[in-house]
C-alpha atoms as a PDB file:
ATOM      1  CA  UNK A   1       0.000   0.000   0.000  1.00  0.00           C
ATOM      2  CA  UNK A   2       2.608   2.409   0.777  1.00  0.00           C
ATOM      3  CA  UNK A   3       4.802   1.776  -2.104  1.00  0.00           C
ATOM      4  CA  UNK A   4       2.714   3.846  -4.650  1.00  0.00           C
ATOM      5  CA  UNK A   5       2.942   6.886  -2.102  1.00  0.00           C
ATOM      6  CA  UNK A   6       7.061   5.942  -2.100  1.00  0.00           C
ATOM      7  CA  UNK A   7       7.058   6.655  -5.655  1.00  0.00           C
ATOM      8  CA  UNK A   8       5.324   9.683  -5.534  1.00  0.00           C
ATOM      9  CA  UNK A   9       7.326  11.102  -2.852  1.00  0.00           C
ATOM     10  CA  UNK A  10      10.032  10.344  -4.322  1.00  0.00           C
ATOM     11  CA  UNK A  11       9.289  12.200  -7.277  1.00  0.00           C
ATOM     12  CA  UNK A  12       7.969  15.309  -5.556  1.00  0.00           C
ATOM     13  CA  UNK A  13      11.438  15.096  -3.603  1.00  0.00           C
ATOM     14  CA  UNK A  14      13.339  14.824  -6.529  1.00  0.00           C
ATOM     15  CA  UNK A  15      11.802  17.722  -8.500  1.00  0.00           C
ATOM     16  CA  UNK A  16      12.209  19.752  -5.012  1.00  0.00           C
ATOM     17  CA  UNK A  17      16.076  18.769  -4.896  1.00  0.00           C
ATOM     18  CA  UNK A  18      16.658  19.361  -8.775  1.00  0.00           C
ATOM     19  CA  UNK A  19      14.840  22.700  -8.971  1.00  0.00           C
ATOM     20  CA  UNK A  20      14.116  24.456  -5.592  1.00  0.00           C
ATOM     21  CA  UNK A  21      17.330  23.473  -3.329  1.00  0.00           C
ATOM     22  CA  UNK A  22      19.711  24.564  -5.715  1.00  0.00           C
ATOM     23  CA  UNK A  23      18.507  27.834  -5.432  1.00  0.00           C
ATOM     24  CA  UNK A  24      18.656  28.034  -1.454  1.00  0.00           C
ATOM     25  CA  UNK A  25      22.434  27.170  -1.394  1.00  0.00           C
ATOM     26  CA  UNK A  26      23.653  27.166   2.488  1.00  0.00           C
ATOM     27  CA  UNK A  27      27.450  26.669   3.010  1.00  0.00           C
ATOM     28  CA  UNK A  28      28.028  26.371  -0.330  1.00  0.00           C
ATOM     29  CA  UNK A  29      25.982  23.351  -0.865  1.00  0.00           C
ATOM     30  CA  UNK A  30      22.469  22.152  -0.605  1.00  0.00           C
ATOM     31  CA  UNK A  31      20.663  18.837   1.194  1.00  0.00           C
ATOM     32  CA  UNK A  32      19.918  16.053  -0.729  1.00  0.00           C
ATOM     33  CA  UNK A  33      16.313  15.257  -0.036  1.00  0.00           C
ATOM     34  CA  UNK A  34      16.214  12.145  -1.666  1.00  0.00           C
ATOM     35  CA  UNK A  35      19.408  10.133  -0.468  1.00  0.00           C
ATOM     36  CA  UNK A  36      17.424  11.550   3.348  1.00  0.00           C
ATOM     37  CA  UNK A  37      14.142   9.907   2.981  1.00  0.00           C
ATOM     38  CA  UNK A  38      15.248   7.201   1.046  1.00  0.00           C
ATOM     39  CA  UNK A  39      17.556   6.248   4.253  1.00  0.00           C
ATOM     40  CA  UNK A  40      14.734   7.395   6.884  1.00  0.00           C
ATOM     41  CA  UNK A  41      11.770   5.026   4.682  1.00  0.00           C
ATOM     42  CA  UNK A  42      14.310   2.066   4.054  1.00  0.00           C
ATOM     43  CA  UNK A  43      15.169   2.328   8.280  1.00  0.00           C
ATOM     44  CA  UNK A  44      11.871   2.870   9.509  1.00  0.00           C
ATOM     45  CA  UNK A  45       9.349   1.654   7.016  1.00  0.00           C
ATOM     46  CA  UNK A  46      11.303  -1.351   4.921  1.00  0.00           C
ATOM     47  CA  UNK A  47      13.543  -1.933   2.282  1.00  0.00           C
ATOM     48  CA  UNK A  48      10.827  -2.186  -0.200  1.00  0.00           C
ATOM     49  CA  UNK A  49      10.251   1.375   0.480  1.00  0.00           C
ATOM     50  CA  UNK A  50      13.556   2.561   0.507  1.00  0.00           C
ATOM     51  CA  UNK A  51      14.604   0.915  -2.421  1.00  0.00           C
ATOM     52  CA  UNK A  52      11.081   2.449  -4.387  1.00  0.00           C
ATOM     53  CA  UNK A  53      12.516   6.054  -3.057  1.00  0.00           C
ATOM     54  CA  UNK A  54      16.140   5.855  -4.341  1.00  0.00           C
ATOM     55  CA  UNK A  55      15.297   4.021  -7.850  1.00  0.00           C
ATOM     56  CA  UNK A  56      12.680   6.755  -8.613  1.00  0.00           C
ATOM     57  CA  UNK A  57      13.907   9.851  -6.970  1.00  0.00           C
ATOM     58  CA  UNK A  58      18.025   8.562  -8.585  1.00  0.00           C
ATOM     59  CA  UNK A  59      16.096   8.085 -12.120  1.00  0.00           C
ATOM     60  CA  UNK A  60      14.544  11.242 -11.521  1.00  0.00           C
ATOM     61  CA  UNK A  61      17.348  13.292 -10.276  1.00  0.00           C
ATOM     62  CA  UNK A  62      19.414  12.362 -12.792  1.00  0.00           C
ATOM     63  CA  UNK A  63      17.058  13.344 -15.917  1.00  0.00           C
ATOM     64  CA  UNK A  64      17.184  16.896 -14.098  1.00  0.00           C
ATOM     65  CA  UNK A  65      20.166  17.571 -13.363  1.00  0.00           C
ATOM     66  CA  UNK A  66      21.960  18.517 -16.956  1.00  0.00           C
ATOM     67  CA  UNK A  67      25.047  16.825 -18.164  1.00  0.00           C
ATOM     68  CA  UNK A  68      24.903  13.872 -15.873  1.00  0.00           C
ATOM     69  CA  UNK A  69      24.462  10.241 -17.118  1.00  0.00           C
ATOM     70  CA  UNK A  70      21.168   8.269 -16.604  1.00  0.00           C
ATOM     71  CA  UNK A  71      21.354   5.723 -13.784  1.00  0.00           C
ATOM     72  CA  UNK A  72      24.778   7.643 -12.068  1.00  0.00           C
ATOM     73  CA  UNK A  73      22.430   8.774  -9.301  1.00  0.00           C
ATOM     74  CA  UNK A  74      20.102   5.622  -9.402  1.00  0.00           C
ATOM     75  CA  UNK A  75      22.551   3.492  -9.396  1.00  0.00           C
ATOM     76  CA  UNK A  76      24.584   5.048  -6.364  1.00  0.00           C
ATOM     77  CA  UNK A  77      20.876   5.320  -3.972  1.00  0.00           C
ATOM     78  CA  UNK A  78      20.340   2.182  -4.622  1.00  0.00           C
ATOM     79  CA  UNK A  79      23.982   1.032  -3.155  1.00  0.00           C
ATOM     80  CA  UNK A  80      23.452   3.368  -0.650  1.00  0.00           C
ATOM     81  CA  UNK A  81      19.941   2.051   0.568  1.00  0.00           C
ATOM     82  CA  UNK A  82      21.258  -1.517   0.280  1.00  0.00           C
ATOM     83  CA  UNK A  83      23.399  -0.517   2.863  1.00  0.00           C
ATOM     84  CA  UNK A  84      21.157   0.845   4.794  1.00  0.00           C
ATOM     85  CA  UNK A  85      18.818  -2.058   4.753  1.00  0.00           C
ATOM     86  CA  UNK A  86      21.721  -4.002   6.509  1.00  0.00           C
ATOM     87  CA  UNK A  87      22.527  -1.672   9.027  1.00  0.00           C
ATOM     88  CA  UNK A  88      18.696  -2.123   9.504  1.00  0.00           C
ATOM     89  CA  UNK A  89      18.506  -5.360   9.994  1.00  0.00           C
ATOM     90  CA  UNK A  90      21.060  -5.989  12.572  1.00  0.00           C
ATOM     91  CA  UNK A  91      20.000  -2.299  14.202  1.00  0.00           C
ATOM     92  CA  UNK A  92      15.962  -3.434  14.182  1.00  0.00           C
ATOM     93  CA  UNK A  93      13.529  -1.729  12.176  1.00  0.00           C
ATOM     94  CA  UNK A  94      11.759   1.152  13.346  1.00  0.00           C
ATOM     95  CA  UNK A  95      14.348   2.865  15.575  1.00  0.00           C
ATOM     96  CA  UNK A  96      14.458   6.625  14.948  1.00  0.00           C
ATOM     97  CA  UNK A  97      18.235   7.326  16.376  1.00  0.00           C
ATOM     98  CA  UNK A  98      19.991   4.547  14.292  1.00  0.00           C
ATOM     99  CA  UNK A  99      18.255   6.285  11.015  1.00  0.00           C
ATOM    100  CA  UNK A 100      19.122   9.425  12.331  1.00  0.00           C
ATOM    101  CA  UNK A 101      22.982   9.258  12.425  1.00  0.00           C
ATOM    102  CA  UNK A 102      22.705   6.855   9.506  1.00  0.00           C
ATOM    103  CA  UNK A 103      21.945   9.448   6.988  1.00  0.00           C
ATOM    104  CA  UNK A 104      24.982  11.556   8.315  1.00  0.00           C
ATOM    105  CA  UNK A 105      27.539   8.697   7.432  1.00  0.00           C
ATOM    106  CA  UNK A 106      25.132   7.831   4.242  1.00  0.00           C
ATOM    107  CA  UNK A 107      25.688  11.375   2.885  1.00  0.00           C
ATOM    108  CA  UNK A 108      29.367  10.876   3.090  1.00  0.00           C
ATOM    109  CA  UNK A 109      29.083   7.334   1.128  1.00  0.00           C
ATOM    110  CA  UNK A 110      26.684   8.476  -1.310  1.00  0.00           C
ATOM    111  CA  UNK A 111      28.938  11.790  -2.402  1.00  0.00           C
ATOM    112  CA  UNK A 112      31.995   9.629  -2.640  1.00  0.00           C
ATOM    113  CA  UNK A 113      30.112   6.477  -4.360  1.00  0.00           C
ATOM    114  CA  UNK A 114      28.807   9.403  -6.989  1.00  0.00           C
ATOM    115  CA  UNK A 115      32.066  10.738  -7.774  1.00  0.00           C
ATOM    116  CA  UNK A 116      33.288   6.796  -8.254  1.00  0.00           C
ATOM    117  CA  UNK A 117      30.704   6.239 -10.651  1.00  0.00           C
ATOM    118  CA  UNK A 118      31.038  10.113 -12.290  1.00  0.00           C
ATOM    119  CA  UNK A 119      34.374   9.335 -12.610  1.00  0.00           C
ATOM    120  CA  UNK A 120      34.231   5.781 -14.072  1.00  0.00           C
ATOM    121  CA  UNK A 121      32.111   7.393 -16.649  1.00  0.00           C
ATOM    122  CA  UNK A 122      32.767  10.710 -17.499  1.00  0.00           C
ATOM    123  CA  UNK A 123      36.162  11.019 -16.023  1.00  0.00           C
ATOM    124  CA  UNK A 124      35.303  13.393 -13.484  1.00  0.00           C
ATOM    125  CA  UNK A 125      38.890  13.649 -11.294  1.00  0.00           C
ATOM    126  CA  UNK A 126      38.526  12.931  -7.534  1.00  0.00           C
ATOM    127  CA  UNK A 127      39.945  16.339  -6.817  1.00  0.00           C
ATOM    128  CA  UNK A 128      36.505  17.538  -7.211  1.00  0.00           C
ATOM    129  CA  UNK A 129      35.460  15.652  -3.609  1.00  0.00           C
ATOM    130  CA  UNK A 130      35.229  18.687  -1.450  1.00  0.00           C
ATOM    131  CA  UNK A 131      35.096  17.525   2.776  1.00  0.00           C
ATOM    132  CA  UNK A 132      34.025  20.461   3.898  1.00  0.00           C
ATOM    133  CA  UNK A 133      30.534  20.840   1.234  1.00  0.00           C
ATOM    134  CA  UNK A 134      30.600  16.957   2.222  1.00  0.00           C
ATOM    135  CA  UNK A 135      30.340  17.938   5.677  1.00  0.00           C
ATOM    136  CA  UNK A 136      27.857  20.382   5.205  1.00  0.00           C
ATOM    137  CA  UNK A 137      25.353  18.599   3.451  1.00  0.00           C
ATOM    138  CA  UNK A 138      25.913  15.715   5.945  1.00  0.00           C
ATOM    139  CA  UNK A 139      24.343  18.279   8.690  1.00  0.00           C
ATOM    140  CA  UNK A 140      21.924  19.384   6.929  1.00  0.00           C
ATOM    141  CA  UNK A 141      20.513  16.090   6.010  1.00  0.00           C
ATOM    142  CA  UNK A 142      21.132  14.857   9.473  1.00  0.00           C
ATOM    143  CA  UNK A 143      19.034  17.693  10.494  1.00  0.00           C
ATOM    144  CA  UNK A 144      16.071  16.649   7.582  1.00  0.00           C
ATOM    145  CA  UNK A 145      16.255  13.224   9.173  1.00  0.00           C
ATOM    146  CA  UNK A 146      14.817  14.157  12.622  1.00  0.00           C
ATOM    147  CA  UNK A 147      11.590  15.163  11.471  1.00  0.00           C
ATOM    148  CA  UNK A 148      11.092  12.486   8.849  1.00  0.00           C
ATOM    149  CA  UNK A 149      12.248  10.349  11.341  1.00  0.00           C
ATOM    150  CA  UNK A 150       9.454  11.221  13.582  1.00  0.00           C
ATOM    151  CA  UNK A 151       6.688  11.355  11.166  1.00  0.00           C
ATOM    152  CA  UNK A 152       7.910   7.959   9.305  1.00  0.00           C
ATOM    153  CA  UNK A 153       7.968   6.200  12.868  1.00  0.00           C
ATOM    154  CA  UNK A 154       4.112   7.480  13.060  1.00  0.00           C
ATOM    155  CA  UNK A 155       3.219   6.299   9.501  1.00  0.00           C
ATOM    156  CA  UNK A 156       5.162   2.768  10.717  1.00  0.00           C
ATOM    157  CA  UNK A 157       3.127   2.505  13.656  1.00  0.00           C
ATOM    158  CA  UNK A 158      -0.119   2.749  11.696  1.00  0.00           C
ATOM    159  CA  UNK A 159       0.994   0.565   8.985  1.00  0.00           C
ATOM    160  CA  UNK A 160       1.954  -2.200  11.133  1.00  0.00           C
ATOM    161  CA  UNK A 161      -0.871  -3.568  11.072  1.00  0.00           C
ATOM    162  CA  UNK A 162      -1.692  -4.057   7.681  1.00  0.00           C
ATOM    163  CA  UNK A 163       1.940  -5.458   6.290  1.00  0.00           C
ATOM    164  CA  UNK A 164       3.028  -8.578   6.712  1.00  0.00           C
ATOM    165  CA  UNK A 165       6.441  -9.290   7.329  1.00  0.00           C
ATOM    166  CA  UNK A 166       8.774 -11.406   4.921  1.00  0.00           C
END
């Protein structure tokens, strides 16, 4: 039931990321909405979820954002959520603090998994991989993943219920 709402947020989050955040730069970078509720969803809600967020909101966010190959993005969410459906699992689903300070390491994987596969395709150099904008979207979607933390652990809570468990 709550996949078709996965793909749709996805895509709202990925229009918001391609087109709004860029605009609203702070410390030089922006969050990346996507990579943070595809974490949150796969932690709290399920891998099925989280793996609906990043294939969607990666396939989306890289057909908006100019000059970057199809599946770059995709393909480095999905990695990223994989991950995060192990920590998951040996963490227990539905705990808000483990998805918390898993999006701050995630960020750090995801923008060095990106420039891996940027590189590997376009050639991008790896002198490009900035820390400190690194660090600064790592807060910033650390502090996105409180509240979607707290209203995905209220969504999980009601859905319980009507899931069954694999």
């Amino acid at each position: 039931m709550t996949l078709p709402f996965a793909a749709l947020g996805a895509l709202i989050a990925a229009l918001l990321e391609a087109s709004l955040l860029p605009e609203l730069p702070i410390a030089g970078t922006h969050a990346d909405l996507v990579l943070t509720l595809a974490i949150v969803t796969t932690m709290l809600l399920g891998p099925q979820d989280g793996l609906v967020w990043a294939f969607v909101g990666g396939l989306m966010l890289d057909m908006l954002t100019p000059a970057r190959p199809i599946g770059a993005a995709t393909l480095t969410l999905l990695l990223v959520v994989g991950l995060a459906a192990l920590i998951s699992h040996f963490a227990g689903r539905g705990h808000r603090l483990p998805a918390i300070l898993s999006v701050f390491a995630a960020t750090w994987i995801f923008h060095f998994l990106l420039l891996g596969v940027l590189a590997l395709v376009e050639g991008v150099a790896f002198s490009v991989f900035e820390p400190r904008l690194v660090l600064a979207a790592a807060l910033m979607n650390t502090l996105l993943a409180v509240p979607a933390a707290f209203v995905y652990s209220a969504i999980g809570r009601r859905l319980v219920s009507e899931r069954a468990d694999w």
